[in-house]
Protein backbone atom coordinates (compact mmCIF):
# COMPACT_ATOMS: atom_id res chain seq x y z
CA UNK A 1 40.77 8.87 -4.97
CA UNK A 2 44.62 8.41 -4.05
CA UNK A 3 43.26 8.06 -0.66
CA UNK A 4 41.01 5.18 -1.85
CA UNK A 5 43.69 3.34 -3.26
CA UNK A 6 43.12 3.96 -7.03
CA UNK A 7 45.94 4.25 -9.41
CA UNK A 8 46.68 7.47 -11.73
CA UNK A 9 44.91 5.19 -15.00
CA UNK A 10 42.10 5.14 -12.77
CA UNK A 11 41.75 8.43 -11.92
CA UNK A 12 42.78 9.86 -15.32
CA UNK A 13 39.93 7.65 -16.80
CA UNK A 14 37.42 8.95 -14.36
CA UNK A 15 38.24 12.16 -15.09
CA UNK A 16 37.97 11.70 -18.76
CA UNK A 17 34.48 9.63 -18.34
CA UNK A 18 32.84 11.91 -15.93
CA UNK A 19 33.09 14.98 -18.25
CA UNK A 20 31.72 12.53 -21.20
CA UNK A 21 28.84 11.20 -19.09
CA UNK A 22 27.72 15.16 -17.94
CA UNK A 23 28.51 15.53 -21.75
CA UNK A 24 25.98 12.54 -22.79
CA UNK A 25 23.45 13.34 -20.70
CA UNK A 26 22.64 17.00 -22.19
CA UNK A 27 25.34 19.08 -20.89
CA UNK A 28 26.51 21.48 -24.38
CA UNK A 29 29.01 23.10 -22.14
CA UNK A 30 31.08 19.79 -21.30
CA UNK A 31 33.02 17.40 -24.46
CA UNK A 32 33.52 13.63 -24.72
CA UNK A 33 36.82 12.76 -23.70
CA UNK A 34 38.33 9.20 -24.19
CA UNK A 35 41.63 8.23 -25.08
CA UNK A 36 40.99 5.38 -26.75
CA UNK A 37 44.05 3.55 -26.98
CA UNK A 38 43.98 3.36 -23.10
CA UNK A 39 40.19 2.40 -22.92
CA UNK A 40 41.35 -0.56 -24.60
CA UNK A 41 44.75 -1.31 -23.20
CA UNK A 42 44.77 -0.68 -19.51
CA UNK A 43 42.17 -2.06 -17.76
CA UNK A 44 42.29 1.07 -14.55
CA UNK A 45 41.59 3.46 -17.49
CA UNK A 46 38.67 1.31 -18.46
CA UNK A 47 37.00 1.02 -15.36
CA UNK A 48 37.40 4.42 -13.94
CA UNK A 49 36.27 5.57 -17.42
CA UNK A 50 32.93 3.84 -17.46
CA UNK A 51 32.52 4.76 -12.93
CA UNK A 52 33.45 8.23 -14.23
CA UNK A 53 30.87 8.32 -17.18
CA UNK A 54 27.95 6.98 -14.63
CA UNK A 55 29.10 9.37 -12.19
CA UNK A 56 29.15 12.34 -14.69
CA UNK A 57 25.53 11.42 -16.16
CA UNK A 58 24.30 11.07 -12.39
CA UNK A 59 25.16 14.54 -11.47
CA UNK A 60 24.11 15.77 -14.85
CA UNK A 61 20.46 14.20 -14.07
CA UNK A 62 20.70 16.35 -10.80
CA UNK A 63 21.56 19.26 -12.20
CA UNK A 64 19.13 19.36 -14.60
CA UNK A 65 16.56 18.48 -11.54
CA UNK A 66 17.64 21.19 -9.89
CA UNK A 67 17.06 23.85 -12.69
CA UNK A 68 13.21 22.13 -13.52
CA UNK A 69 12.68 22.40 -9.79
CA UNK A 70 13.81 26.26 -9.83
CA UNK A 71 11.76 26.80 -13.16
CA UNK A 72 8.75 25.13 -11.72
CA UNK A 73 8.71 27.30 -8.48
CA UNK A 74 8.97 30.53 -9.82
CA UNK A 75 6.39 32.09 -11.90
CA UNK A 76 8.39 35.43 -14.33
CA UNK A 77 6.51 37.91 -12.51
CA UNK A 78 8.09 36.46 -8.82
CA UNK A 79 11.61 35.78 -10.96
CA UNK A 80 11.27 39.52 -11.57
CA UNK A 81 10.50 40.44 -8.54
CA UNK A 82 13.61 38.40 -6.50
CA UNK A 83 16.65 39.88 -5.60
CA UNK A 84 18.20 37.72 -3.35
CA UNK A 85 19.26 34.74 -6.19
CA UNK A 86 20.81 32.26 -3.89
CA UNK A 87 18.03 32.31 -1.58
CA UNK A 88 15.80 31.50 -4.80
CA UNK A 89 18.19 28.46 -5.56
CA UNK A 90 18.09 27.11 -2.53
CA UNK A 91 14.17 27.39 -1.98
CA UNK A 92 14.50 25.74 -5.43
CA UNK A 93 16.06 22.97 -4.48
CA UNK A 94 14.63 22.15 -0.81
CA UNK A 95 14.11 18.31 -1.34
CA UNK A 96 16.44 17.43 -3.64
CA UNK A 97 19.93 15.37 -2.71
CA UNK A 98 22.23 18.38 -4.35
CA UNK A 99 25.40 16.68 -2.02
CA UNK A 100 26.86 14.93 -5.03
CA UNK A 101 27.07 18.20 -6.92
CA UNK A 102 30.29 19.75 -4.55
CA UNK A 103 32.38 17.40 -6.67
CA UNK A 104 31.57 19.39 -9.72
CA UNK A 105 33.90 22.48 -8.96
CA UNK A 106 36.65 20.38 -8.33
């Protein structure tokens, strides 16, 4: 995001809003974070809070796409009978746009 020209506030907030968006969207693993006195003092915060908090319920929405899609596919007698897991998640997710989801391990 350096690279794009945002400033630290900005970056700090998207940070912050993403894990609260994955968080709002049904994520149990993930926490609202928001330092409040920035939200409402700098305005960079503020905005890459709120881009960070769409961004972070987007990818949630995905994720949780993804795992239907996988649940849908596979009957428990063929999920007993796989062995190779990634090629089951990946023949569980032919069709869906998973590119967004690389940001998630960084």
């Amino acid at each position: 995001m350096t690279d794009q020209g945002r400033s630290t506030a900005y970056i700090e907030g998207f940070h912050d809003g993403r894990h609260s968006g994955i968080y709002e969207a049904g994520n149990a693993f993930e926490h609202f974070i928001r330092d409040e006195s920035r939200y409402q003092t700098e305005a960079d915060y503020q905005t890459g809070w709120l881009a960070g908090e769409t961004e972070g319920k987007r990818l949630q929405l995905q994720a949780a796409q993804a795992g239907n899609a996988a649940a849908q596919a596979y009957s428990s007698a063929r999920i007993a009978e796989a062995t190779d897991g990634d090629a089951m998640a990946k023949d569980a997710v032919k069709g869906i746009d998973t590119s967004g989801m690389g940001s998630l391990s960084k």
